[in-house]
C-alpha atoms as a PDB file:
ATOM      1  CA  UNK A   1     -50.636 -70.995 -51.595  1.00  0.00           C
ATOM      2  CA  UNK A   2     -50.697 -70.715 -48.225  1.00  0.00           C
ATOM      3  CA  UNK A   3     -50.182 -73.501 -45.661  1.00  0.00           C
ATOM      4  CA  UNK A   4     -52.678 -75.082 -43.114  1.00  0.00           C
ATOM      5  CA  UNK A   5     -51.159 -75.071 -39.791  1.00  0.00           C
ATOM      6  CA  UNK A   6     -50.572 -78.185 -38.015  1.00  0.00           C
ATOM      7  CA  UNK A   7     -51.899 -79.244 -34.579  1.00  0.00           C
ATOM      8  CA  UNK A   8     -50.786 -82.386 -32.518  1.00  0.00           C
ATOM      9  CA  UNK A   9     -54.044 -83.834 -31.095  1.00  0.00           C
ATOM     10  CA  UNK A  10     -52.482 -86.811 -29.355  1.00  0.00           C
ATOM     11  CA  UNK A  11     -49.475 -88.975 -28.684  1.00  0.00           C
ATOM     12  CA  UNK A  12     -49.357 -92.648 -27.694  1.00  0.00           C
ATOM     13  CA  UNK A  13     -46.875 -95.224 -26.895  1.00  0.00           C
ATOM     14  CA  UNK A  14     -45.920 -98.836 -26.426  1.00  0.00           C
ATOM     15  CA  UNK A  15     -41.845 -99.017 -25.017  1.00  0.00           C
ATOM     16  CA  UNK A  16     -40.324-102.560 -23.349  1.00  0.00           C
ATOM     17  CA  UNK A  17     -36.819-103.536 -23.207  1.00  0.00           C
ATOM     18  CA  UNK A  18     -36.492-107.069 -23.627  1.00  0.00           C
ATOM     19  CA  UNK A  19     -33.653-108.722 -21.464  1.00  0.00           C
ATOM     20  CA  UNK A  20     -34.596-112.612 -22.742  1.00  0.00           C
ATOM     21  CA  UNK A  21     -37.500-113.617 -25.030  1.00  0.00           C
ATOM     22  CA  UNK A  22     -39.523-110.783 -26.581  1.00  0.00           C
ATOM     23  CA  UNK A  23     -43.367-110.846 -24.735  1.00  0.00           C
ATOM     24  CA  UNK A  24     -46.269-112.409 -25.879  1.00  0.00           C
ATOM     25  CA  UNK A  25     -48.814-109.428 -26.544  1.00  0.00           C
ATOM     26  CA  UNK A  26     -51.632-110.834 -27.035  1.00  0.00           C
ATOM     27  CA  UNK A  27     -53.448-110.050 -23.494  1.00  0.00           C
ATOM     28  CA  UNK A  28     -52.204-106.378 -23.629  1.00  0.00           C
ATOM     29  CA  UNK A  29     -53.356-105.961 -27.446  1.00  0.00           C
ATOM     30  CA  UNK A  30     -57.009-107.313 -25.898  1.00  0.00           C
ATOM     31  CA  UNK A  31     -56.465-105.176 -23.000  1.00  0.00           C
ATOM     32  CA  UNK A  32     -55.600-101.840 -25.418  1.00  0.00           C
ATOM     33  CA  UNK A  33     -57.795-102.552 -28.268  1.00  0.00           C
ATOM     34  CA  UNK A  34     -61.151-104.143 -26.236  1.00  0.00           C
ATOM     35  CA  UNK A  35     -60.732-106.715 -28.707  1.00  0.00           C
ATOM     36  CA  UNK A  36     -58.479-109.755 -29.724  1.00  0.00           C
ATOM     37  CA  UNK A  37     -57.273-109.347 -33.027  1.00  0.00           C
ATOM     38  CA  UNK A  38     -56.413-113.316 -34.691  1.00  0.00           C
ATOM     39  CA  UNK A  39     -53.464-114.275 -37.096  1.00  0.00           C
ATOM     40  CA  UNK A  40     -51.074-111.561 -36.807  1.00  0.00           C
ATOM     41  CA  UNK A  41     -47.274-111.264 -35.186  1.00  0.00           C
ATOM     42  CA  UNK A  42     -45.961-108.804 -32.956  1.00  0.00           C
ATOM     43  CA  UNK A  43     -45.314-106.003 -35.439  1.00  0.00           C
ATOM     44  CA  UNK A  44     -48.954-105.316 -35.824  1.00  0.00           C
ATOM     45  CA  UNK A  45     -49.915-105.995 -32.449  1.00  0.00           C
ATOM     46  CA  UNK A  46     -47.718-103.394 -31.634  1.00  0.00           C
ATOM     47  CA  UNK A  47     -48.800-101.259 -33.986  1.00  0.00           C
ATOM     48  CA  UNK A  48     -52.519-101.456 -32.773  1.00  0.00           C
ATOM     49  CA  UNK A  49     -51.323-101.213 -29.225  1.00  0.00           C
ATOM     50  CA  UNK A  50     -49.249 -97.737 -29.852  1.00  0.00           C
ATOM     51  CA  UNK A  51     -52.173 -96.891 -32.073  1.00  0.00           C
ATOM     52  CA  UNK A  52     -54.840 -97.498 -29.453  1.00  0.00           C
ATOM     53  CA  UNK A  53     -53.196 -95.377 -26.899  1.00  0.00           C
ATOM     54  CA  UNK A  54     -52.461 -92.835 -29.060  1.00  0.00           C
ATOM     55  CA  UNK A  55     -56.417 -92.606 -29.565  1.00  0.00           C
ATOM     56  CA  UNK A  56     -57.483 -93.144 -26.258  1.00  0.00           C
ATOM     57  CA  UNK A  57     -60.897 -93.147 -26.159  1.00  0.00           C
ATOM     58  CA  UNK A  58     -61.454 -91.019 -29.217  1.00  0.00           C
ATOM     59  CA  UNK A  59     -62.846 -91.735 -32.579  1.00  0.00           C
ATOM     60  CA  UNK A  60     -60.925 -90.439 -35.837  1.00  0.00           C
ATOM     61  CA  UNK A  61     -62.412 -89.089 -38.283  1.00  0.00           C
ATOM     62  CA  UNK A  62     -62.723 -91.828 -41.062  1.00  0.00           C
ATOM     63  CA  UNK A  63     -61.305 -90.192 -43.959  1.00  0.00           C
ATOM     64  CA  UNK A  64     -57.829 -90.217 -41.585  1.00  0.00           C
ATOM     65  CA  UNK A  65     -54.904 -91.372 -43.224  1.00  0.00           C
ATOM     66  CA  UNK A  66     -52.318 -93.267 -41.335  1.00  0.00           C
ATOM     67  CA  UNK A  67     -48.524 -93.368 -42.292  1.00  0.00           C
ATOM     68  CA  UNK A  68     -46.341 -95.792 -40.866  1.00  0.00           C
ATOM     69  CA  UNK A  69     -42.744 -96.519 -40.429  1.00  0.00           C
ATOM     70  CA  UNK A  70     -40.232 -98.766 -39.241  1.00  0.00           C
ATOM     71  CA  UNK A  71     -36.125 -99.289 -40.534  1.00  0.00           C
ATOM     72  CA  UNK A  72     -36.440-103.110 -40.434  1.00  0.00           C
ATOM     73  CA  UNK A  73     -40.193-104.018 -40.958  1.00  0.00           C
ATOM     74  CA  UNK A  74     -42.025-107.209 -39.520  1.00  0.00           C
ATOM     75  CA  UNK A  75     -38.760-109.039 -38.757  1.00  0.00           C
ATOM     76  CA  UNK A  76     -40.703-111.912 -37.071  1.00  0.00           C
ATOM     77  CA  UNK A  77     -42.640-112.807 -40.290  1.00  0.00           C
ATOM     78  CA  UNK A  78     -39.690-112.134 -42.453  1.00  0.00           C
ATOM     79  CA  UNK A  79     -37.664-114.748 -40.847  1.00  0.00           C
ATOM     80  CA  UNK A  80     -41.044-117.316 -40.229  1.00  0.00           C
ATOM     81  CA  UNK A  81     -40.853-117.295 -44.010  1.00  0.00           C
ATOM     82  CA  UNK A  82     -37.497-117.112 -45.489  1.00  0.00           C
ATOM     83  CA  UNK A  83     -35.475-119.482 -43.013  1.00  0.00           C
ATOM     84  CA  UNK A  84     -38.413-122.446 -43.874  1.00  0.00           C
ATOM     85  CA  UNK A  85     -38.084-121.562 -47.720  1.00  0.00           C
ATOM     86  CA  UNK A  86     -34.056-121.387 -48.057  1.00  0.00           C
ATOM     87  CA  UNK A  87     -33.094-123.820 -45.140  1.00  0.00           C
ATOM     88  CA  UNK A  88     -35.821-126.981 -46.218  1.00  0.00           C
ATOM     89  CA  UNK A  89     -37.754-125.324 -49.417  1.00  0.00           C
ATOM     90  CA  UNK A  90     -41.261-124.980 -47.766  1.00  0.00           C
ATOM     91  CA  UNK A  91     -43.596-122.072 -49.085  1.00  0.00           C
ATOM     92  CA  UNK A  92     -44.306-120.095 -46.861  1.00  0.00           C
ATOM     93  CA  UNK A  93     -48.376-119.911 -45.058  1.00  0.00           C
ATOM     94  CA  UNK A  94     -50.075-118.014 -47.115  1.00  0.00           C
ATOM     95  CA  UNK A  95     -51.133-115.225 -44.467  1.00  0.00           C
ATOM     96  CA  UNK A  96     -47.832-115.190 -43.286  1.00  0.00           C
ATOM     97  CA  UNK A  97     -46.554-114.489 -47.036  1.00  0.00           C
ATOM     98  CA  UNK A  98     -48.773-111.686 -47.136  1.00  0.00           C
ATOM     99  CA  UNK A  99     -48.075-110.078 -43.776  1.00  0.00           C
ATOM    100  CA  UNK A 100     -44.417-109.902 -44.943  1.00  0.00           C
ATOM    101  CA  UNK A 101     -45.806-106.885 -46.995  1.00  0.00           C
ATOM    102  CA  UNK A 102     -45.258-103.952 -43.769  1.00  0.00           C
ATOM    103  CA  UNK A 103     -48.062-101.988 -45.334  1.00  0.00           C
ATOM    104  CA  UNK A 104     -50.099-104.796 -43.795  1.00  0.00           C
ATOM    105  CA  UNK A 105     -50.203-103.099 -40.460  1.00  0.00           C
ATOM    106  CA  UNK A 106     -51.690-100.241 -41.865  1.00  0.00           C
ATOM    107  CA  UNK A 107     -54.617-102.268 -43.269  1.00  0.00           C
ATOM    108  CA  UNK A 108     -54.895-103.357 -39.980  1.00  0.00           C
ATOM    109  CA  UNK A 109     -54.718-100.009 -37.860  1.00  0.00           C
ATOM    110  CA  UNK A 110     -57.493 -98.426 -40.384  1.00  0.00           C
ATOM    111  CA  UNK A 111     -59.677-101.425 -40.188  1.00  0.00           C
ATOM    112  CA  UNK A 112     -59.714-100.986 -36.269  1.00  0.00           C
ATOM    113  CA  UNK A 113     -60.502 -97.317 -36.516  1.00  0.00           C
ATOM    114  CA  UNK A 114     -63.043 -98.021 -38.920  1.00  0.00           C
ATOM    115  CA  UNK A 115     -60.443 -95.775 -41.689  1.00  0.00           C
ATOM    116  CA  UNK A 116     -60.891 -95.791 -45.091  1.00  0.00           C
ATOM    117  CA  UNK A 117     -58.346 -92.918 -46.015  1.00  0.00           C
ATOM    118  CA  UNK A 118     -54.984 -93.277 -47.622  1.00  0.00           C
ATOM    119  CA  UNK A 119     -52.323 -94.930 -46.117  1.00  0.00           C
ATOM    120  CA  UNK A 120     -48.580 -95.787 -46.611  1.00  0.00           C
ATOM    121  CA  UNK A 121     -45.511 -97.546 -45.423  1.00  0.00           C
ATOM    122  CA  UNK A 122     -42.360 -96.017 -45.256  1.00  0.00           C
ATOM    123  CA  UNK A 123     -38.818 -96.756 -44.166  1.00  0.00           C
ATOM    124  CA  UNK A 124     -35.328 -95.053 -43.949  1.00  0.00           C
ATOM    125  CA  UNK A 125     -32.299 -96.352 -42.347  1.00  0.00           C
ATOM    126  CA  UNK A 126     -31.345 -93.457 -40.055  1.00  0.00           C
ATOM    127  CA  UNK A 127     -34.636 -91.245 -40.247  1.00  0.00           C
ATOM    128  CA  UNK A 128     -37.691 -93.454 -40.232  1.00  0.00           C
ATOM    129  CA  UNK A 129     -39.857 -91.430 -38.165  1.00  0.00           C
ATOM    130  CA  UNK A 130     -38.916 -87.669 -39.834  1.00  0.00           C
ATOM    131  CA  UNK A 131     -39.895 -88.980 -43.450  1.00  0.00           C
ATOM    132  CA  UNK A 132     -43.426 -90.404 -42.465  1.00  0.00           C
ATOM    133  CA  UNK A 133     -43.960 -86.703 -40.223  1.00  0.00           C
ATOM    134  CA  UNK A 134     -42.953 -85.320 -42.853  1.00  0.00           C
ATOM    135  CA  UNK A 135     -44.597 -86.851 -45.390  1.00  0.00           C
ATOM    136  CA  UNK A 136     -47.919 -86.105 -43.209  1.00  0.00           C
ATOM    137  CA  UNK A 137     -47.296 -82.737 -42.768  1.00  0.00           C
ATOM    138  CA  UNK A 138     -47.097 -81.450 -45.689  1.00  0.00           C
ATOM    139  CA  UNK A 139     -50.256 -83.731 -46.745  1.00  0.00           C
ATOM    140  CA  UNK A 140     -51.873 -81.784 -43.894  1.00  0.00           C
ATOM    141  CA  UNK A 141     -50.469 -78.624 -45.185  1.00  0.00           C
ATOM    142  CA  UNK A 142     -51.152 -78.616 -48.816  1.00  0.00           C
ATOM    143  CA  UNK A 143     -55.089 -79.817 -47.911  1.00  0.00           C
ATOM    144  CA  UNK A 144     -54.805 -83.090 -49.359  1.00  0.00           C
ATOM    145  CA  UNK A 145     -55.743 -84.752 -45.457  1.00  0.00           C
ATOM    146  CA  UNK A 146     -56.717 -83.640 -42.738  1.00  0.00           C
ATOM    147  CA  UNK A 147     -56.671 -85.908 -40.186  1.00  0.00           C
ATOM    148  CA  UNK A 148     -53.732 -88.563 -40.091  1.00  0.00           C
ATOM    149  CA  UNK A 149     -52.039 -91.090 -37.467  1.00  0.00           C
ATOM    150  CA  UNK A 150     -48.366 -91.463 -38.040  1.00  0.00           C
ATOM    151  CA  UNK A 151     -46.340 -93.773 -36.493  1.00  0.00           C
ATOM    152  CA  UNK A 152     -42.938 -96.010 -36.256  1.00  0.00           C
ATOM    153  CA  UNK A 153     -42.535 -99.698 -34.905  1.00  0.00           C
ATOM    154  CA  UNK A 154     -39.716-101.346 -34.247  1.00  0.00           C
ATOM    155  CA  UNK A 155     -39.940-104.803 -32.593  1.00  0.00           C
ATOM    156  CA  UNK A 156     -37.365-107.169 -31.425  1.00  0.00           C
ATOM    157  CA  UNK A 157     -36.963-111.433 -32.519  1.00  0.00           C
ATOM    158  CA  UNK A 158     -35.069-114.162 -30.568  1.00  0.00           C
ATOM    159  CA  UNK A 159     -32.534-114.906 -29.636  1.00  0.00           C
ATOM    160  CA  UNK A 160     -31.409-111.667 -28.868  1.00  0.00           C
ATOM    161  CA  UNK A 161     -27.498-112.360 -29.441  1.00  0.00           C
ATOM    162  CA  UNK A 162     -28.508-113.000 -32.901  1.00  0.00           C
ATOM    163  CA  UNK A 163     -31.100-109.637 -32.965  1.00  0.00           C
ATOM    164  CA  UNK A 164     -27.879-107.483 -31.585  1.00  0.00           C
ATOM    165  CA  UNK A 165     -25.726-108.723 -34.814  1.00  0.00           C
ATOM    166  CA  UNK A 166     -28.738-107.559 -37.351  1.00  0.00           C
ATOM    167  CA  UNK A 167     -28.488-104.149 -35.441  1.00  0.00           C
ATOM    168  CA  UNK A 168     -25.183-104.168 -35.087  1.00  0.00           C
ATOM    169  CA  UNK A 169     -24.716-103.813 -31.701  1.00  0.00           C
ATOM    170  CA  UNK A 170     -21.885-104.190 -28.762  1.00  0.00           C
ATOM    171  CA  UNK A 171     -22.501-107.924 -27.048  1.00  0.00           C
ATOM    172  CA  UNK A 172     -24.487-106.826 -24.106  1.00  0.00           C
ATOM    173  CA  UNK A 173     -26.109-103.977 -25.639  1.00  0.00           C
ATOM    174  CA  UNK A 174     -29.787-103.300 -23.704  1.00  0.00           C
ATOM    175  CA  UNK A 175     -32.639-103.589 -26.677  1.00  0.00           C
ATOM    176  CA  UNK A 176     -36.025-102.555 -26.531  1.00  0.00           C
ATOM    177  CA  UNK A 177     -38.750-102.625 -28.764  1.00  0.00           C
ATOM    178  CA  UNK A 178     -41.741 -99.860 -29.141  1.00  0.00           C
ATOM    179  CA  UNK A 179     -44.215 -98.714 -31.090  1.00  0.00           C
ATOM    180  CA  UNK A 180     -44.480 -94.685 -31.153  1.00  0.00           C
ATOM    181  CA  UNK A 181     -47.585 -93.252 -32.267  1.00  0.00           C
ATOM    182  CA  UNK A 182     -48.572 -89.417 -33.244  1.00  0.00           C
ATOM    183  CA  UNK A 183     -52.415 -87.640 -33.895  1.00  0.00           C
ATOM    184  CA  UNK A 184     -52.348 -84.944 -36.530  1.00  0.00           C
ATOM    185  CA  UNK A 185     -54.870 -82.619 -37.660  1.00  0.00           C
ATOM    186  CA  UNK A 186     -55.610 -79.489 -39.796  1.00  0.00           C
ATOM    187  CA  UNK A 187     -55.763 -76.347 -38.058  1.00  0.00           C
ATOM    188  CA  UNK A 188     -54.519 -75.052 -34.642  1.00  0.00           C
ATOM    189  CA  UNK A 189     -57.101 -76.326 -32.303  1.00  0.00           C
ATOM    190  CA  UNK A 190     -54.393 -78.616 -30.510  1.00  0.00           C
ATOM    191  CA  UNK A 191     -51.887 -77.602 -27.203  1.00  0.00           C
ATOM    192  CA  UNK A 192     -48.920 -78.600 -29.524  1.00  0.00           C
ATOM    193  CA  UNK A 193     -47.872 -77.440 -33.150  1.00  0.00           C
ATOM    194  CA  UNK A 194     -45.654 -79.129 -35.828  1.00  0.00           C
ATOM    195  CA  UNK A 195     -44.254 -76.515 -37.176  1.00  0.00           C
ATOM    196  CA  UNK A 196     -41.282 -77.962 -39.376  1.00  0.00           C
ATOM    197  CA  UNK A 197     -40.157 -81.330 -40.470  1.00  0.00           C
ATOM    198  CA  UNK A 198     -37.145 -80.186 -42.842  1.00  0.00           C
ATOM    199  CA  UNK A 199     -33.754 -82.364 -44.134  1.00  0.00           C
ATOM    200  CA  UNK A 200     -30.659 -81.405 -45.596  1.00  0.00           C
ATOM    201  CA  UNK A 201     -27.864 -82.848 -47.761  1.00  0.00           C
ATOM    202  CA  UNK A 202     -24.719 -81.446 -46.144  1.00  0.00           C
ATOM    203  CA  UNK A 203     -23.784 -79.767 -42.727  1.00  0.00           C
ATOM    204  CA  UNK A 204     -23.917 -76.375 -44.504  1.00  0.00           C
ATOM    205  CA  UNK A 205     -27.238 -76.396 -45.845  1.00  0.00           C
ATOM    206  CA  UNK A 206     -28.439 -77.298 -41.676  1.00  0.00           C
ATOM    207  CA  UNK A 207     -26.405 -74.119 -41.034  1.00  0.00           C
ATOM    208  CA  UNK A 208     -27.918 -72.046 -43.047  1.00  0.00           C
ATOM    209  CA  UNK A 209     -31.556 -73.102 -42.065  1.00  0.00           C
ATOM    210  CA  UNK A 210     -30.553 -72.609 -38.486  1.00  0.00           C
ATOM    211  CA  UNK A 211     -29.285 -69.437 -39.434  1.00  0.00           C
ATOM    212  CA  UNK A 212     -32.204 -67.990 -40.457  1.00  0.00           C
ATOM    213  CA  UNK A 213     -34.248 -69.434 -37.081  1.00  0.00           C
ATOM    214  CA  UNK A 214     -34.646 -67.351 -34.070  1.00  0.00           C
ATOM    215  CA  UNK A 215     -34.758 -69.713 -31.084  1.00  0.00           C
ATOM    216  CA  UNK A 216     -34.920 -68.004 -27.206  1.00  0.00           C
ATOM    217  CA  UNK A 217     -33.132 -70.330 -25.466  1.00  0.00           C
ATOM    218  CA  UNK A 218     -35.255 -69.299 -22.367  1.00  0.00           C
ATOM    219  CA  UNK A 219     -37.982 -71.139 -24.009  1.00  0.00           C
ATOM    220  CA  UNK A 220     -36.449 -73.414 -26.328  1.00  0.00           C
ATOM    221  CA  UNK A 221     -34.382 -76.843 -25.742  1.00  0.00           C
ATOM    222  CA  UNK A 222     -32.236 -78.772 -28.144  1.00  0.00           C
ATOM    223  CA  UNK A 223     -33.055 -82.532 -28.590  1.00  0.00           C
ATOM    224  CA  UNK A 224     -29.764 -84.767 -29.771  1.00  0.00           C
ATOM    225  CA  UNK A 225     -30.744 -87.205 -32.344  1.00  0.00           C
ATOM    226  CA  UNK A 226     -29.747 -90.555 -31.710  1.00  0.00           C
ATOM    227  CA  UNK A 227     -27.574 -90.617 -34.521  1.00  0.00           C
ATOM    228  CA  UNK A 228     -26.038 -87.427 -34.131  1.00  0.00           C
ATOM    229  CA  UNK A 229     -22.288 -87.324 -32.785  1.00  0.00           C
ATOM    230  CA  UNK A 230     -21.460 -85.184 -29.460  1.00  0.00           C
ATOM    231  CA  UNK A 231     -19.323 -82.964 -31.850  1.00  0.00           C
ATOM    232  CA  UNK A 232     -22.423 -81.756 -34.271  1.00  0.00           C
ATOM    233  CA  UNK A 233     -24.335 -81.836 -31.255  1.00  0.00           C
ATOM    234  CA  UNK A 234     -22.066 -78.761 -29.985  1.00  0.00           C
ATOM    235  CA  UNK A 235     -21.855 -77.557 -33.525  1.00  0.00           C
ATOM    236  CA  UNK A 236     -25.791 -77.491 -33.053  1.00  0.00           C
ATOM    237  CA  UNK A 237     -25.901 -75.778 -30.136  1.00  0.00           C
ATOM    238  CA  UNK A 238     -23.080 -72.714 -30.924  1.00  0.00           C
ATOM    239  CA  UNK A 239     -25.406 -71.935 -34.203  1.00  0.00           C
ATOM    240  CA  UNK A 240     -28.562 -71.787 -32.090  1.00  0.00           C
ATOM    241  CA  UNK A 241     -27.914 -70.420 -29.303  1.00  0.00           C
ATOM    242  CA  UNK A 242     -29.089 -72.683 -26.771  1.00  0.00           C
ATOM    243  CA  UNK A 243     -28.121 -73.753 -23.672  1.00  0.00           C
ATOM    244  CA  UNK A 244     -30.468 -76.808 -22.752  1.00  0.00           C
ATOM    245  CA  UNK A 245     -30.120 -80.081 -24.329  1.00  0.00           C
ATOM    246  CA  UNK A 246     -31.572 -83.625 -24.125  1.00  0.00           C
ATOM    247  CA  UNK A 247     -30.705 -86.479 -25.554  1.00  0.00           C
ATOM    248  CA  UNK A 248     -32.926 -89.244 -27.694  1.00  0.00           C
ATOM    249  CA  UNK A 249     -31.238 -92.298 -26.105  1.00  0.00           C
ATOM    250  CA  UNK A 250     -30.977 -91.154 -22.576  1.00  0.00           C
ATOM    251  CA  UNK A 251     -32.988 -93.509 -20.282  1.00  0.00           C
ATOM    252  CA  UNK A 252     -34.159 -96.189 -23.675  1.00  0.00           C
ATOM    253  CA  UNK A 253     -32.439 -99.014 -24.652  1.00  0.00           C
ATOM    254  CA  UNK A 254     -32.009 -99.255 -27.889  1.00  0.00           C
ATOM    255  CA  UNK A 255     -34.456 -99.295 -31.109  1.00  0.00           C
ATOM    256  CA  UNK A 256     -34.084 -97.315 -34.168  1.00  0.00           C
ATOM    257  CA  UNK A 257     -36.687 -94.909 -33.789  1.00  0.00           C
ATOM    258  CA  UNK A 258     -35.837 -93.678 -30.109  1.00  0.00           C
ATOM    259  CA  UNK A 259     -36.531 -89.920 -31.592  1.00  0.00           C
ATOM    260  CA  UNK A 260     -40.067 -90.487 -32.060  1.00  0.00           C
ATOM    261  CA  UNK A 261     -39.977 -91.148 -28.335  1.00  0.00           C
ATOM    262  CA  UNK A 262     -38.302 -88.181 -27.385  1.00  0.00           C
ATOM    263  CA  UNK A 263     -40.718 -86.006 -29.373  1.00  0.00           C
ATOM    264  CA  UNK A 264     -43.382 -87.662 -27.300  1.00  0.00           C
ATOM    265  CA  UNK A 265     -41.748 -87.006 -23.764  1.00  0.00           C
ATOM    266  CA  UNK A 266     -41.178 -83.608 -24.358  1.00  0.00           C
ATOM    267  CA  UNK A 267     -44.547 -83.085 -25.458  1.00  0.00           C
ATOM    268  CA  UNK A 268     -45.895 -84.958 -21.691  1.00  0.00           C
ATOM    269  CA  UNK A 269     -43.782 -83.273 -19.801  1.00  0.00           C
ATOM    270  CA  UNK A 270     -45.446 -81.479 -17.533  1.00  0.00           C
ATOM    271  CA  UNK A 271     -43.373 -80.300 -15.394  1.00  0.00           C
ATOM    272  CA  UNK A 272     -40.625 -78.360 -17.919  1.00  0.00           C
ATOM    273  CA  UNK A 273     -41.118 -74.894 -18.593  1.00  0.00           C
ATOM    274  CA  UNK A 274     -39.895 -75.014 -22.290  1.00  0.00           C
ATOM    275  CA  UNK A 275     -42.367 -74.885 -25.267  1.00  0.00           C
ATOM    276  CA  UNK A 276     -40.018 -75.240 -28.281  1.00  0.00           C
ATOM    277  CA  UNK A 277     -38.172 -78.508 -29.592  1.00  0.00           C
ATOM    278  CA  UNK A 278     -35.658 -78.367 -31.617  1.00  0.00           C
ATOM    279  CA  UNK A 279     -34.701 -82.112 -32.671  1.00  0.00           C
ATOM    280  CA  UNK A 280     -31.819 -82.952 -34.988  1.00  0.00           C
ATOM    281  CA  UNK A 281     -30.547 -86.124 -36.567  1.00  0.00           C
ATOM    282  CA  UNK A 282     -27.905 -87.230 -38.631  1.00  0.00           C
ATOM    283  CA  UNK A 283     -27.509 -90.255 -40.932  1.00  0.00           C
ATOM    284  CA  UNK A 284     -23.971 -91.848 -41.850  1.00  0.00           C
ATOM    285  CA  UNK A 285     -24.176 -90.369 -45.612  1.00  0.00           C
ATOM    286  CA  UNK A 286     -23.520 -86.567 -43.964  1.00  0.00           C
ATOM    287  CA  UNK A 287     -27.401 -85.462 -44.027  1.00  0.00           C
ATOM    288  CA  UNK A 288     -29.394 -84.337 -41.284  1.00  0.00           C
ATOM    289  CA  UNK A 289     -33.261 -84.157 -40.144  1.00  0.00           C
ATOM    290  CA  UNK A 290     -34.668 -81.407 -38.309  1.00  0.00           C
ATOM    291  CA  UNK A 291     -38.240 -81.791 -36.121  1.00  0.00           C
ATOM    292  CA  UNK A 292     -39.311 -78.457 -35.111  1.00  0.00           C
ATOM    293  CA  UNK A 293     -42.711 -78.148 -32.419  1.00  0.00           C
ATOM    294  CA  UNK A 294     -44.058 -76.180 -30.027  1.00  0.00           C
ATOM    295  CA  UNK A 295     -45.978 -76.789 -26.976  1.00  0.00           C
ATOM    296  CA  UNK A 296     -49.034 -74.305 -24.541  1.00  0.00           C
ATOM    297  CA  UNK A 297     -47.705 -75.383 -21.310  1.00  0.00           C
ATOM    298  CA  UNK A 298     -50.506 -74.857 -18.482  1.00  0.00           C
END
């Protein structure tokens, strides 16, 4: 069977590092959207927010699915419900019991772009973003969709000594919270290609993948995972052959998904003269996740 290539038709973002309390979001949601949206918490109005500017001023088709992602879920409506419920025994609002559910941001990012395809939520504890793309991909690939918006949110909750302990953080540590967001589509009518979203079980299976790739390191740069030590990150780069290499968490503070924004930079960038990514991350149970694009610069 052969496979439908995959085209990037647009990228979007929403990044802020929070230094206090994390921001009210209602007037940018308005601002983003053209529309206030009532009831919900900050993990869906960030999810509409990276959404919306991920779509500009575009409509999706409506049979687009969207797949979304996030390591910890809609902390804020988590902890609205379950510190009422174990600290005093109140049941939780009912809205707010259902918005606990995170594939209740999806519901809401379809119903804004009118979208009556599938959708899913998904999460993973080092590689949130990869199995969502990936999931897409081969959706896209295999003709099952054709269209889909994939994306990963990660917010933060007060007070942020106690956020830094959930993500077990240094004291100190700068946080951020974001919500990155990714237009796919059948077919190679986009400037940028997915061309690979691929994980392995053990250092040597990576190995022998990369063996088997032929990157020109003329045109190609090596992204560092956030999760990725400096010594695989060397490992990485003797195997490939590559002599340029950027880093995930340079420049963010931190979130879990900080990849996904990396992805999106390189993809902006207008000024670098490389059109291949190579993006690898690890996770603490020895596997790895490989993002492969490419870019039409000018």
């Amino acid at each position: 069977m052969s496979m439908t290539e995959v085209s990037i038709r647009a990228m979007g973002d929403y990044y802020a590092p929070v230094e206090d309390t994390p921001p009210d979001l209602r007037a940018l949601l308005t601002a983003e959207t053209g529309k206030p949206v009532r009831r919900i918490g900050r993990f869906i109005q960030s999810a509409l927010i990276g959404a919306a500017r991920c779509v500009g001023s575009e409509t999706p088709p409506a049979e687009t699915a969207v797949y979304m992602t996030s390591r910890r879920g809609d902390l804020e409506v988590t902890l609205e419900v379950m510190e009422p419920l174990f600290k005093h025994g109140e049941p939780p609002k009912p809205l707010s019991f259902i918005n606990t559910v995170s594939n209740a941001a999806c519901f809401y990012v379809a119903r804004h772009f009118g979208l009556h395809g599938r959708s899913c939520f998904l999460s993973n504890t080092h590689f949130s973003f990869e199995v969502a793309l990936q999931l897409a991909l081969l959706d896209i690939e295999t003709g099952q969709v054709r269209s889909a918006l994939v994306g990963s949110v990660d917010i933060a909750t007060g007070p942020l000594d106690v956020h830094r302990r959930r993500l077990e953080l240094a004291e100190g540590t700068p946080v951020a919270e974001a919500s990155h967001w990714v237009w796919l589509q059948a077919g190679a009518d986009g400037a940028s290609t997915l061309k690979a979203v691929n994980f392995f079980a053990d250092r040597a299976a990576l190995s022998v993948w990369l063996a088997g790739q032929a990157f020109d390191p003329r045109r190609a740069v090596f992204s560092r995972g956030q999760f990725l030590t400096a010594g695989d990150a060397a490992t990485v780069m003797r195997e490939t052959g590559l002599t340029r290499m950027s880093d995930a968490s340079d420049g963010r503070a931190y979130y879990d998904s900080q990849g996904a924004g990396a992805l999106a930079d390189f993809v902006r960038d207008e000024t670098s003269d490389a059109t291949v990514l190579l993006q690898v991350n690890a996770n603490d149970s020895g596997g790895y996740a490989v993002v492969l694009l490419e870019v039409t610069r000018g």
